[in-house]
N, C-alpha and C. Protein backbone atom coordinates (compact mmCIF):
# COMPACT_ATOMS: atom_id res chain seq x y z
N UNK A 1 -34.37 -25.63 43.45
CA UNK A 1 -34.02 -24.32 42.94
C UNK A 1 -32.54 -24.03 43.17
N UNK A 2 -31.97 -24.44 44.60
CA UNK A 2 -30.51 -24.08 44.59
C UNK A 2 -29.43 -24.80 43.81
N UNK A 3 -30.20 -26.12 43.52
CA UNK A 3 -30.03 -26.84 42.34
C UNK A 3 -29.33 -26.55 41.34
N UNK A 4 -30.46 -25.77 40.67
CA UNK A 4 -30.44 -25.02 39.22
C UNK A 4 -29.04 -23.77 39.36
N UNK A 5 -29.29 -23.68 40.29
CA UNK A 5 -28.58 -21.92 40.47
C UNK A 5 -27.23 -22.32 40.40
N UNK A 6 -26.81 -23.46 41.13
CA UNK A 6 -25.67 -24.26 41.13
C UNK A 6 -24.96 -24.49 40.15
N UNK A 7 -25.71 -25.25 39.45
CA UNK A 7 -25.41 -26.03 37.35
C UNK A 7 -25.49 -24.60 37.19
N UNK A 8 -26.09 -23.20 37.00
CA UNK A 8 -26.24 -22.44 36.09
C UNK A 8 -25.05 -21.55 36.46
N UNK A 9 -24.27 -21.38 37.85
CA UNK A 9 -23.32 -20.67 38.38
C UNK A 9 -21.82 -21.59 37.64
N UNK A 10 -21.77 -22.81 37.70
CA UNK A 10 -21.25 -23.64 37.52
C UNK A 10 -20.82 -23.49 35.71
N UNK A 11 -22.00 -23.41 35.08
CA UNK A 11 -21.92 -23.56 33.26
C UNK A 11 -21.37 -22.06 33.35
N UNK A 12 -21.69 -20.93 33.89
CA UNK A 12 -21.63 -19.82 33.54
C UNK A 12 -19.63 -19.73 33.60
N UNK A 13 -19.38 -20.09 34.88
CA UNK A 13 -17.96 -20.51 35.64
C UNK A 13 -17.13 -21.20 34.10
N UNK A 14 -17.39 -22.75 34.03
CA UNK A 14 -16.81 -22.93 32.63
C UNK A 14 -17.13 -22.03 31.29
N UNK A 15 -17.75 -21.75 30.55
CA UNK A 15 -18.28 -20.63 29.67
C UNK A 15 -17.22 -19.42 29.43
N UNK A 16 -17.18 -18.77 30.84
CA UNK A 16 -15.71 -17.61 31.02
C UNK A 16 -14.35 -18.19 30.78
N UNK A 17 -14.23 -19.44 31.48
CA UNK A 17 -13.13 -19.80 31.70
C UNK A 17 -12.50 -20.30 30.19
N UNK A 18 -13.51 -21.34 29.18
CA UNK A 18 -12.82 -21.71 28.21
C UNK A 18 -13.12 -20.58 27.28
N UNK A 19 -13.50 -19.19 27.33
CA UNK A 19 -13.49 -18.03 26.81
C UNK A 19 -12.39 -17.90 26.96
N UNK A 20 -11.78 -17.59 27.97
CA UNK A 20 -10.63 -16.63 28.43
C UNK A 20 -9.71 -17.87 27.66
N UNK A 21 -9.29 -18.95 27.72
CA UNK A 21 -8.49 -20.00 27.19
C UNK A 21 -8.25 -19.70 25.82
N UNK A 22 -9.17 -19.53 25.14
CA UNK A 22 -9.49 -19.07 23.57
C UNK A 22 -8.73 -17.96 23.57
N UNK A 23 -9.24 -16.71 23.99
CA UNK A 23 -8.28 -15.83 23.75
C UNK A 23 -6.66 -15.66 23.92
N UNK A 24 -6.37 -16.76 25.10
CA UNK A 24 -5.30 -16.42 25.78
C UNK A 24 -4.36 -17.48 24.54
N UNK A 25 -4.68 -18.42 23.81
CA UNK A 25 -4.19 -19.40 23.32
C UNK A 25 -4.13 -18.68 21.34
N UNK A 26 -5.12 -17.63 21.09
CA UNK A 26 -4.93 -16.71 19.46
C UNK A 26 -5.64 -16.85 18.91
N UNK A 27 -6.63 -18.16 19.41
CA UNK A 27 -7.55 -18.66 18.52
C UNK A 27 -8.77 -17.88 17.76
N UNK A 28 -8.64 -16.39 18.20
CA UNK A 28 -9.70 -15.66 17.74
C UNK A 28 -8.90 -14.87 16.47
N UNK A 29 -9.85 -14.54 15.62
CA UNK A 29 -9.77 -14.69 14.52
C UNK A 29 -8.88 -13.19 14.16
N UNK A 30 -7.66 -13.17 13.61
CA UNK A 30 -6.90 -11.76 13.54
C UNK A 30 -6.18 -11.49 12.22
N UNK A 31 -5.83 -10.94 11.70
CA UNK A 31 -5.44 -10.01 10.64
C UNK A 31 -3.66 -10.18 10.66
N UNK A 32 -3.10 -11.30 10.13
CA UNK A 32 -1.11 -11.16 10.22
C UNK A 32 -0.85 -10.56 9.29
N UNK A 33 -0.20 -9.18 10.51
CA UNK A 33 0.56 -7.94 9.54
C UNK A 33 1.98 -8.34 9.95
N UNK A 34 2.83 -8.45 8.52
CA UNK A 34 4.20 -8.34 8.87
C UNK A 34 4.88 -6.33 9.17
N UNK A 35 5.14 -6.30 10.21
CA UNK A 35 5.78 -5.12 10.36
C UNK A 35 7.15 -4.36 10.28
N UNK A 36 7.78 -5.40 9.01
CA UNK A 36 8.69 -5.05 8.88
C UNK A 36 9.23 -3.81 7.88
N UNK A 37 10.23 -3.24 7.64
CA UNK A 37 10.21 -2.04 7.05
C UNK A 37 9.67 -2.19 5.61
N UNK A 38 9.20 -1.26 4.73
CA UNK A 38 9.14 -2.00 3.02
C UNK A 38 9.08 -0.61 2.62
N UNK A 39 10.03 -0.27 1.89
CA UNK A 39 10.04 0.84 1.16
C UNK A 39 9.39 1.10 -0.15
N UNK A 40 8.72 2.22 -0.54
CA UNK A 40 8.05 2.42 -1.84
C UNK A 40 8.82 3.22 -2.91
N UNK A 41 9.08 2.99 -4.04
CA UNK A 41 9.94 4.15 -4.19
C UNK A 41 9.02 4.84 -6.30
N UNK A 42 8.51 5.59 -6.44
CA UNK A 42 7.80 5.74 -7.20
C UNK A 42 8.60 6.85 -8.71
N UNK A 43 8.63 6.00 -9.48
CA UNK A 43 9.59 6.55 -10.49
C UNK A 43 10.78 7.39 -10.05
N UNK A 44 11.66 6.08 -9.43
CA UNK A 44 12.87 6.40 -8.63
C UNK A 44 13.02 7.63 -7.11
N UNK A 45 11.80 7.55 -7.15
CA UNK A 45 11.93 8.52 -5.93
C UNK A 45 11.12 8.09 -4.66
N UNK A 46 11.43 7.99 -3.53
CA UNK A 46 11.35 7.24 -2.37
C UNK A 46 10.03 8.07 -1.85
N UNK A 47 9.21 7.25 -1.31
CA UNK A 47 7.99 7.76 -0.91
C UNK A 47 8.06 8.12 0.89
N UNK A 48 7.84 8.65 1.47
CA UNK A 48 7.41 9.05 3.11
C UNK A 48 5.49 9.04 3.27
N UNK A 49 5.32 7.81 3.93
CA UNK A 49 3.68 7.95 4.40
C UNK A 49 3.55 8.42 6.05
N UNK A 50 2.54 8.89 6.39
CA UNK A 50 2.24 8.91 7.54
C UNK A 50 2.40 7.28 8.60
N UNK A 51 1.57 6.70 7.65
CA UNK A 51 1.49 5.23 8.19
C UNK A 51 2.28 4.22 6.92
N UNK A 52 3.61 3.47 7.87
CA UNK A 52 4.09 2.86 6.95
C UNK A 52 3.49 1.46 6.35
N UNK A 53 4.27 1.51 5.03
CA UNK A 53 3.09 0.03 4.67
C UNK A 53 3.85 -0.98 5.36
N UNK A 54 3.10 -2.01 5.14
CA UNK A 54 2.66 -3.62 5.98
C UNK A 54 2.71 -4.43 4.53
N UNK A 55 2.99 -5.56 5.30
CA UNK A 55 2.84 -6.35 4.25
C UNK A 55 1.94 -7.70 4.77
N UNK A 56 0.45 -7.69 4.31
CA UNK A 56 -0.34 -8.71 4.83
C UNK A 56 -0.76 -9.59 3.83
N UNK A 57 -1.10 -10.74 4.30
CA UNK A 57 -1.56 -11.78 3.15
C UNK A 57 -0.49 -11.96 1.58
N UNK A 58 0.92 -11.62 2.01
CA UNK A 58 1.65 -11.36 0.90
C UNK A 58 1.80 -9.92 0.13
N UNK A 59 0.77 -9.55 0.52
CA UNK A 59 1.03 -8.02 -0.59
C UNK A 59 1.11 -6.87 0.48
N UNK A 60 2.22 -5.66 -0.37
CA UNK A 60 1.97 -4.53 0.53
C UNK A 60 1.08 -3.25 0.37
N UNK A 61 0.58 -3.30 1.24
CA UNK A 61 -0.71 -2.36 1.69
C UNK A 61 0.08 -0.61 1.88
N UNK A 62 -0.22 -0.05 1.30
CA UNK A 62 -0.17 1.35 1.79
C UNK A 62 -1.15 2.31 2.29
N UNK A 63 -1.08 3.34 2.53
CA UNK A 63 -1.92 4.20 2.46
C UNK A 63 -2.45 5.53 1.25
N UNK A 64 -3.64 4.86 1.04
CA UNK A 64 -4.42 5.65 0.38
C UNK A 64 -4.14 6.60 -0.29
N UNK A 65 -4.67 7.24 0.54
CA UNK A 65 -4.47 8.79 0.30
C UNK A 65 -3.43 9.44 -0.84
N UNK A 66 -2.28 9.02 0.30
CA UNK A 66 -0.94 9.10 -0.44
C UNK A 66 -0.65 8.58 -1.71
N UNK A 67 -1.11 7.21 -2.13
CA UNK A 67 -0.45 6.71 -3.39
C UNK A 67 -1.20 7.05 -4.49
N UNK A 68 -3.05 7.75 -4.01
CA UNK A 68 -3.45 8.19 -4.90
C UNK A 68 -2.89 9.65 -5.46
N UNK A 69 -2.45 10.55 -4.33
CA UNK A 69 -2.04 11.32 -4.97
C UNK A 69 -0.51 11.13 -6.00
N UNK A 70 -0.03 10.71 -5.02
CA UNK A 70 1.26 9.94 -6.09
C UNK A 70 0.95 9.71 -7.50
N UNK A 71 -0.69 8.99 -7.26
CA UNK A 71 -0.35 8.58 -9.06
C UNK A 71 -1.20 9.54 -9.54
N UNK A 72 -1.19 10.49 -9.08
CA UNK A 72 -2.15 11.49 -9.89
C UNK A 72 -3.74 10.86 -9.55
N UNK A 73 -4.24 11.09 -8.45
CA UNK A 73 -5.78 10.57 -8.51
C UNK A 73 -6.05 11.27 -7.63
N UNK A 74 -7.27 11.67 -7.63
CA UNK A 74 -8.36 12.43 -6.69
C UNK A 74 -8.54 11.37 -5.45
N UNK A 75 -8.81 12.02 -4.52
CA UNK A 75 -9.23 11.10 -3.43
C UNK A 75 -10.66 11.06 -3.08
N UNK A 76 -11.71 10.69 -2.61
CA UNK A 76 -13.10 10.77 -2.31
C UNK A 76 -13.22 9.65 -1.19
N UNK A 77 -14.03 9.94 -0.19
CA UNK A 77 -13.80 9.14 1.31
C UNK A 77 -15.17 9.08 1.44
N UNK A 78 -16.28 7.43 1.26
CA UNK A 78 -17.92 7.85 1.53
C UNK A 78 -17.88 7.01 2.85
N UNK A 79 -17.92 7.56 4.01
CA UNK A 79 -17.41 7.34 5.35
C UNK A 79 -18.78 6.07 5.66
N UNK A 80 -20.07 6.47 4.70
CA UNK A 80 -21.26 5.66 5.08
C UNK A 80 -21.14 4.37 4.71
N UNK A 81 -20.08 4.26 3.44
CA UNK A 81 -20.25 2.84 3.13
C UNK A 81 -18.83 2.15 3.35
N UNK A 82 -17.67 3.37 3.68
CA UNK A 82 -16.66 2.95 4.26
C UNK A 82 -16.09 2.65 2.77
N UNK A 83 -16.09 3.39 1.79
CA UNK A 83 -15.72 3.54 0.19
C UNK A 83 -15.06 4.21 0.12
N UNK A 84 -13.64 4.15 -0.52
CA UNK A 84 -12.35 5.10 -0.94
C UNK A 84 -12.74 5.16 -2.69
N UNK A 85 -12.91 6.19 -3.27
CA UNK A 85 -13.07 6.39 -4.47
C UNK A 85 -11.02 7.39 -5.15
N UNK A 86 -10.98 6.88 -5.98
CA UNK A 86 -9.69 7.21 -6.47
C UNK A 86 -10.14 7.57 -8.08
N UNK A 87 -9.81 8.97 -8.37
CA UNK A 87 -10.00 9.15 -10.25
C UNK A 87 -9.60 10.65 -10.62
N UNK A 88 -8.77 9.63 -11.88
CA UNK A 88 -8.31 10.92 -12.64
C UNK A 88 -8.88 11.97 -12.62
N UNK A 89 -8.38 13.55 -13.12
CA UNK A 89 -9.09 14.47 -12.94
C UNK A 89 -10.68 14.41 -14.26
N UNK A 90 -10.33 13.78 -15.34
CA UNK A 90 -11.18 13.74 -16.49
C UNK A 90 -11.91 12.52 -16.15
N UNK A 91 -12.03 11.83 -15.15
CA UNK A 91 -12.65 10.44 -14.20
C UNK A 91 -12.39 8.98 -15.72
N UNK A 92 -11.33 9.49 -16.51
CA UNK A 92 -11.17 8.04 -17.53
C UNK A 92 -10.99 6.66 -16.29
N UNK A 93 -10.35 7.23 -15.72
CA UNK A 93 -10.02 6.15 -14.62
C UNK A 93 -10.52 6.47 -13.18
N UNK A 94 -11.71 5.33 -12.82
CA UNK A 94 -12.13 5.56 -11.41
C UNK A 94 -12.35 3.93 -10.92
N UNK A 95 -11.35 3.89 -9.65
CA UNK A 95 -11.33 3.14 -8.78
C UNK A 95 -12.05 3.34 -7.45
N UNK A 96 -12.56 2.07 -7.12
CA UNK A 96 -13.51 1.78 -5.74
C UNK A 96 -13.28 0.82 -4.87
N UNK A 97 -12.60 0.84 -3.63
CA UNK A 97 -12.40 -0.02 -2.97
C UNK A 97 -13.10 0.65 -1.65
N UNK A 98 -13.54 -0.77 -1.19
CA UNK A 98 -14.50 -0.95 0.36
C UNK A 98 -13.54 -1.37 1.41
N UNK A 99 -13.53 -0.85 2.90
CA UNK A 99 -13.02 -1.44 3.50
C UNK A 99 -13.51 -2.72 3.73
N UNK A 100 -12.39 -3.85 4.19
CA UNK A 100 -12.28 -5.25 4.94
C UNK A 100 -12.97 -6.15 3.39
N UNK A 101 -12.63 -5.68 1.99
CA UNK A 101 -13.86 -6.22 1.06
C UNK A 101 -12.71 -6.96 0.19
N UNK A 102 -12.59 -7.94 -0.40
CA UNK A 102 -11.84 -8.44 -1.34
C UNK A 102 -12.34 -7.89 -3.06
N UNK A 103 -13.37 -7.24 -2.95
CA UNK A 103 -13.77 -6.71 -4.43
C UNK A 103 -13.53 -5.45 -4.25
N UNK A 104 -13.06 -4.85 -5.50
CA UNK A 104 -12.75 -3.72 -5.83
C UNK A 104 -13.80 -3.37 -7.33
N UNK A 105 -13.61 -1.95 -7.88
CA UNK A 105 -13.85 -1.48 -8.83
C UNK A 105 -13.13 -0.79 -9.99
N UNK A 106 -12.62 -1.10 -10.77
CA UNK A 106 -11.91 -0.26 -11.92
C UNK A 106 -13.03 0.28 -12.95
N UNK A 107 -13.30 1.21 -13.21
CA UNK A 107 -14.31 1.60 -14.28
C UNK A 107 -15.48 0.57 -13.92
N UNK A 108 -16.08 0.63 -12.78
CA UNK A 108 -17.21 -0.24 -12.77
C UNK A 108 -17.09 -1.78 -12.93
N UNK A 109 -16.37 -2.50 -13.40
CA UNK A 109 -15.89 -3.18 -13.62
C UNK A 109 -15.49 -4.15 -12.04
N UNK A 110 -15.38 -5.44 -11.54
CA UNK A 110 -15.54 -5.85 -10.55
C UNK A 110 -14.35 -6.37 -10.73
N UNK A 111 -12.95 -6.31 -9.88
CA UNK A 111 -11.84 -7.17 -9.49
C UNK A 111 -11.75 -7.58 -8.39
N UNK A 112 -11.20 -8.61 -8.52
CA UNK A 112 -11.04 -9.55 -7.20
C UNK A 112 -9.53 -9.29 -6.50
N UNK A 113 -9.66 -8.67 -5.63
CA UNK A 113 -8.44 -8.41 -4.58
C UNK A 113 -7.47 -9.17 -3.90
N UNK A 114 -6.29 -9.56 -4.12
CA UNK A 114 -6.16 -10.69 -3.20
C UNK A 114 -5.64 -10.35 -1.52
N UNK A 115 -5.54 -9.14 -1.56
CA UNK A 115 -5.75 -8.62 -0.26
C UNK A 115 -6.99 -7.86 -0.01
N UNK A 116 -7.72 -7.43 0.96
CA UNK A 116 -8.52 -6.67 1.37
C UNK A 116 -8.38 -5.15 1.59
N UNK A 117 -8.71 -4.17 1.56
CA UNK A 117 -8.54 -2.69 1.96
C UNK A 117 -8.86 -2.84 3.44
N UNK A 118 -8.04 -2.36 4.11
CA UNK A 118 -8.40 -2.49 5.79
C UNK A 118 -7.58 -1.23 6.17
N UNK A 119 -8.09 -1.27 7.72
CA UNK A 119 -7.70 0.78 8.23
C UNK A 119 -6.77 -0.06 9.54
N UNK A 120 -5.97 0.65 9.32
CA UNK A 120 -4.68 0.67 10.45
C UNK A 120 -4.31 1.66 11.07
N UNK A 121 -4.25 2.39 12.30
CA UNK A 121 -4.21 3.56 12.69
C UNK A 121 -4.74 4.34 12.61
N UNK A 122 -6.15 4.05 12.20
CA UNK A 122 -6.95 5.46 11.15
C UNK A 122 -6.83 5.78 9.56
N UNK A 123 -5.76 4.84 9.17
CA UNK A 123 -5.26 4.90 7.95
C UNK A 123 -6.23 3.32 7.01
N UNK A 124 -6.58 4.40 5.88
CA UNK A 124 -7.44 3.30 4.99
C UNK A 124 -5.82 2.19 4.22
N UNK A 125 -5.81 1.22 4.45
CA UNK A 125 -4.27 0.92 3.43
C UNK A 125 -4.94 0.08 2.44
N UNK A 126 -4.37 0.00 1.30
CA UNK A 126 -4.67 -0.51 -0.15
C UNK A 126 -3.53 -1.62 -0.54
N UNK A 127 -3.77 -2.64 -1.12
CA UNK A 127 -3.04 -3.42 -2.00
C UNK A 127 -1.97 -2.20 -2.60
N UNK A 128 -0.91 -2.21 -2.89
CA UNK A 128 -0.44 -1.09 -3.84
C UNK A 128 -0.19 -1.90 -5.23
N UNK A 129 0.77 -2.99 -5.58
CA UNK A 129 0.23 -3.19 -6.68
C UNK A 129 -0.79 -2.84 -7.77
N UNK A 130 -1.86 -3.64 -6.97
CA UNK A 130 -3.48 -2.93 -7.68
C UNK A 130 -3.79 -1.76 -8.16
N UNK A 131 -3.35 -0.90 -7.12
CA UNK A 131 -3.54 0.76 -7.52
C UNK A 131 -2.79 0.78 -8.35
N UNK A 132 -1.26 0.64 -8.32
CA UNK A 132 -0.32 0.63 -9.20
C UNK A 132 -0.55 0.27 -10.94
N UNK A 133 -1.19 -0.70 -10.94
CA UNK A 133 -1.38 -1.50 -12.20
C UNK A 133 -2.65 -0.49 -12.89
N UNK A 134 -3.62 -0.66 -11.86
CA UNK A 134 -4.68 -0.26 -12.48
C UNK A 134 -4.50 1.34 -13.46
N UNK A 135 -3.35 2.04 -12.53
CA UNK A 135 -2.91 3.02 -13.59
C UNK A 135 -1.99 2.81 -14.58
N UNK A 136 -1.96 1.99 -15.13
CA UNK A 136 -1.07 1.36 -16.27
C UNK A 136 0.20 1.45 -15.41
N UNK A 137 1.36 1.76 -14.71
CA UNK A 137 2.48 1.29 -14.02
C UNK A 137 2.83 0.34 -13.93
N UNK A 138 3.99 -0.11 -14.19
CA UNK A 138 4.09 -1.52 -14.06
C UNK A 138 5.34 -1.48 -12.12
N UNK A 139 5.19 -2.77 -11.80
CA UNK A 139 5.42 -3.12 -10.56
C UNK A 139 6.58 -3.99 -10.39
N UNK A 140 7.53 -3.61 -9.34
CA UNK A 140 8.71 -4.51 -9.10
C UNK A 140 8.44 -4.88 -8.09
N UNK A 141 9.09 -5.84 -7.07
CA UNK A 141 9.30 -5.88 -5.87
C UNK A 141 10.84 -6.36 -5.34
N UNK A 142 11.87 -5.84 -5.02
CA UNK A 142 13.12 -6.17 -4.66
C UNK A 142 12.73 -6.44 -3.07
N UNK A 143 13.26 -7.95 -3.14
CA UNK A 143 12.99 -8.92 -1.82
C UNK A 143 14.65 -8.03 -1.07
N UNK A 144 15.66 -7.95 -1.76
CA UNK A 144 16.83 -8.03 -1.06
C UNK A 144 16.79 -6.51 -0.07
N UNK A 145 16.13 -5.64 -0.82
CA UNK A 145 15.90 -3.99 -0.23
C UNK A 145 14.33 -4.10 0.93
N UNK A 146 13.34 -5.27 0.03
CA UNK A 146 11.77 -4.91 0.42
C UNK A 146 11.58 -3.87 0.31
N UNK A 147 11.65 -3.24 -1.00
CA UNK A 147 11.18 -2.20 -1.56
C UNK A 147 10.30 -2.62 -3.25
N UNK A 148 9.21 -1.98 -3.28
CA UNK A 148 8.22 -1.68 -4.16
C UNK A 148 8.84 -0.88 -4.77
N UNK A 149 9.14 -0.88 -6.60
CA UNK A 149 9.34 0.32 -7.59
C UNK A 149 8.25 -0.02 -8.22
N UNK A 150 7.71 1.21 -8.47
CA UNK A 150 6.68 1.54 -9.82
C UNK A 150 6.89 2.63 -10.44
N UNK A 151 6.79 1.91 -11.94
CA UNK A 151 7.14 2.99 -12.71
C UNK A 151 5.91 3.51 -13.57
N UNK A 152 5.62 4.80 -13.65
CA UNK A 152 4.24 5.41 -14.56
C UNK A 152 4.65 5.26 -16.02
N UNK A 153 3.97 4.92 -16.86
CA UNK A 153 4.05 5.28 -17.82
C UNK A 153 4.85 6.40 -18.41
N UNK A 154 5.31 5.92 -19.42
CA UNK A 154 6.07 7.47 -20.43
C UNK A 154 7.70 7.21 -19.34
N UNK A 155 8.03 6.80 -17.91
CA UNK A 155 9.47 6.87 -17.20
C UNK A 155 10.49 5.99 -17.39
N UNK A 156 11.25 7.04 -18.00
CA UNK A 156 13.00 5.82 -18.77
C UNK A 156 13.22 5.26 -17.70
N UNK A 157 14.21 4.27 -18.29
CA UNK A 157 14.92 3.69 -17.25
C UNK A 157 15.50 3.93 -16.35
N UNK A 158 16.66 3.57 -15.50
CA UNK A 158 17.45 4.24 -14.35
C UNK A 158 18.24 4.58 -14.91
N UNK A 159 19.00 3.71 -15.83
CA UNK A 159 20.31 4.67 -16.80
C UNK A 159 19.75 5.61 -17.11
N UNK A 160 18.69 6.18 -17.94
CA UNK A 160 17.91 7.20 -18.48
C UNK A 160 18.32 8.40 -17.40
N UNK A 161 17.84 8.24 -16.19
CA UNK A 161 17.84 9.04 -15.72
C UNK A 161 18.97 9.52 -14.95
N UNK A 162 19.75 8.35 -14.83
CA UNK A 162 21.02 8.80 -14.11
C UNK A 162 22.37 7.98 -15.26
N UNK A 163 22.67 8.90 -15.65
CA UNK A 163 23.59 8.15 -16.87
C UNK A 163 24.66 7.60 -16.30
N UNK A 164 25.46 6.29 -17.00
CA UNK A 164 26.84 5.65 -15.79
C UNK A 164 27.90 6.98 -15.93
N UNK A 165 28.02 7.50 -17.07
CA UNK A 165 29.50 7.91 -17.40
C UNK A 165 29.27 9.65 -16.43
N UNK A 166 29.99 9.87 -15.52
CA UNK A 166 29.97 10.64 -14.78
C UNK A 166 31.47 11.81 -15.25
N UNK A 167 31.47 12.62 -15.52
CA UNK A 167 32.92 13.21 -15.26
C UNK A 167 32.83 13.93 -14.02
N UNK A 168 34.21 14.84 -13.72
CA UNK A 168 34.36 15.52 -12.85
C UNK A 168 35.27 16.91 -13.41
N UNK A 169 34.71 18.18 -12.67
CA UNK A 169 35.37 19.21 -13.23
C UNK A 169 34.91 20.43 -11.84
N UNK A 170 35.90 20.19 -11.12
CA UNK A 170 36.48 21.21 -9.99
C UNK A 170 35.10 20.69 -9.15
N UNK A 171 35.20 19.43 -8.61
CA UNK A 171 34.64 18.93 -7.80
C UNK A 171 32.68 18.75 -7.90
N UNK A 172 32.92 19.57 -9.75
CA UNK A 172 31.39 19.15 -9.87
C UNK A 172 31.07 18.12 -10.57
N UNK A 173 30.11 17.08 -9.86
CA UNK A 173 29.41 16.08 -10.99
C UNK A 173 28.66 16.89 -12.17
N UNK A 174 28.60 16.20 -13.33
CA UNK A 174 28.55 16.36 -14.54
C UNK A 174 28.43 15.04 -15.39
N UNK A 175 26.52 14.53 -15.96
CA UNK A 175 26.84 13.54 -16.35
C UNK A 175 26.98 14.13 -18.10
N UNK A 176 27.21 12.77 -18.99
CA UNK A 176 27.54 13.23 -20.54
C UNK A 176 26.81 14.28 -21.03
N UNK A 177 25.60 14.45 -20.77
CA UNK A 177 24.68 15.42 -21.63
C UNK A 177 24.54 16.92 -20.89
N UNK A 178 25.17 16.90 -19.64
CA UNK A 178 25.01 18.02 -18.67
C UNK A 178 26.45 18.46 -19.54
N UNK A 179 27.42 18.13 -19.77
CA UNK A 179 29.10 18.09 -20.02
C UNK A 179 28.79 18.41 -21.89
N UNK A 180 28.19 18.08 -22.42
CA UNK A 180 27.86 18.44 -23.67
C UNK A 180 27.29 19.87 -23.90
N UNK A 181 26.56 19.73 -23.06
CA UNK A 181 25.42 21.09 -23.21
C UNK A 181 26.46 22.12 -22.51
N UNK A 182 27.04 22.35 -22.21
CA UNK A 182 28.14 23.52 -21.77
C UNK A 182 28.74 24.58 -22.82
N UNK A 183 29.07 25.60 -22.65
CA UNK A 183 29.27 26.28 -23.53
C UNK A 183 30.51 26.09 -23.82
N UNK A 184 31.52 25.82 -25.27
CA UNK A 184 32.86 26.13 -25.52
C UNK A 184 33.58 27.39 -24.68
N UNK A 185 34.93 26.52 -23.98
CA UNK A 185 35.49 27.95 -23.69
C UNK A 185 36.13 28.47 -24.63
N UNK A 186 36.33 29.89 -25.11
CA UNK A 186 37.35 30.32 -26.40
C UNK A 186 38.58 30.85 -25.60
């Protein structure tokens, strides 16, 4: 019997030990978030989240919440199945993503994610692309800034919106069409 107790004190002894080795060495199985800065900037205008995005498995993840409202979408949270529902106010467009799930939903419809929806801080974060696209937007990514532009539908260009030809008149900017639209002095 003291035998047994021996080998079983003994297996139990190795068991912990090449446990603790495992952990101490990474080998358990984890989630690489790059944490470096990545800016969003959404029809030229720079986004502020609570929780900043990450960039995992290649793509950057934001938060929820936020980019749905950004693009105009309802938010819906089914805490039971751990389901973020996103849709227009007239629901033409309704998105479904699960946490930790590589499938998503566009109109019922099944896409394959190449990142997962996963919670960081309490924060659900999303592929943004995906969201992005799925509302017709189309998607940049500037490596030199690591910043995300998306632009919505119907949004000119950057010249559009900020024209090159600038004048100046008693220290005020004034681009061509601001300088047009002025009244004649007589």
């Amino acid at each position: 019997m003291k035998k047994i107790s021996k080998i079983a004190a003994l297996a139990l002894s190795i068991s912990l030990f090449l446990g603790s080795l495992s952990l101490a060495s990474g080998i358990t199985p984890s989630l690489e978030v790059d944490k470096s800065i990545i800016g969003v900037m959404v029809n030229y205008r720079h986004l502020q989240f609570d929780q900043d995005p990450v960039m995992m498995e290649g793509r950057t993840l934001v938060p929820v919440a936020a980019i749905f409202k950004e693009l105009h979408l309802s938010v819906l949270w089914d805490a039971e199945t751990r389901t973020v529902v996103g849709s227009t106010h007239d629901e033409e467009l309704v998105i479904m993503i699960t946490l930790d799930s590589k499938t998503a939903y566009i109109n019922g419809e099944e896409v394959e994610l190449q990142a997962p929806a996963t919670a960081i801080n309490g924060r659900t974060m999303v592929p943004v692309r995906f969201i992005a696209e799925a509302t017709g937007a189309t998607v940049d990514w500037d490596a030199e800034e690591n910043l995300v532009i998306i632009k919505t539908p119907g949004t000119g260009s950057y010249e559009d919106m900020f024209h090159e030809e600038i004048f100046y008149e008693d220290k005020v900017m004034l681009t061509e069409e601001e300088l047009l639209a002025l009244p004649e002095e007589e």
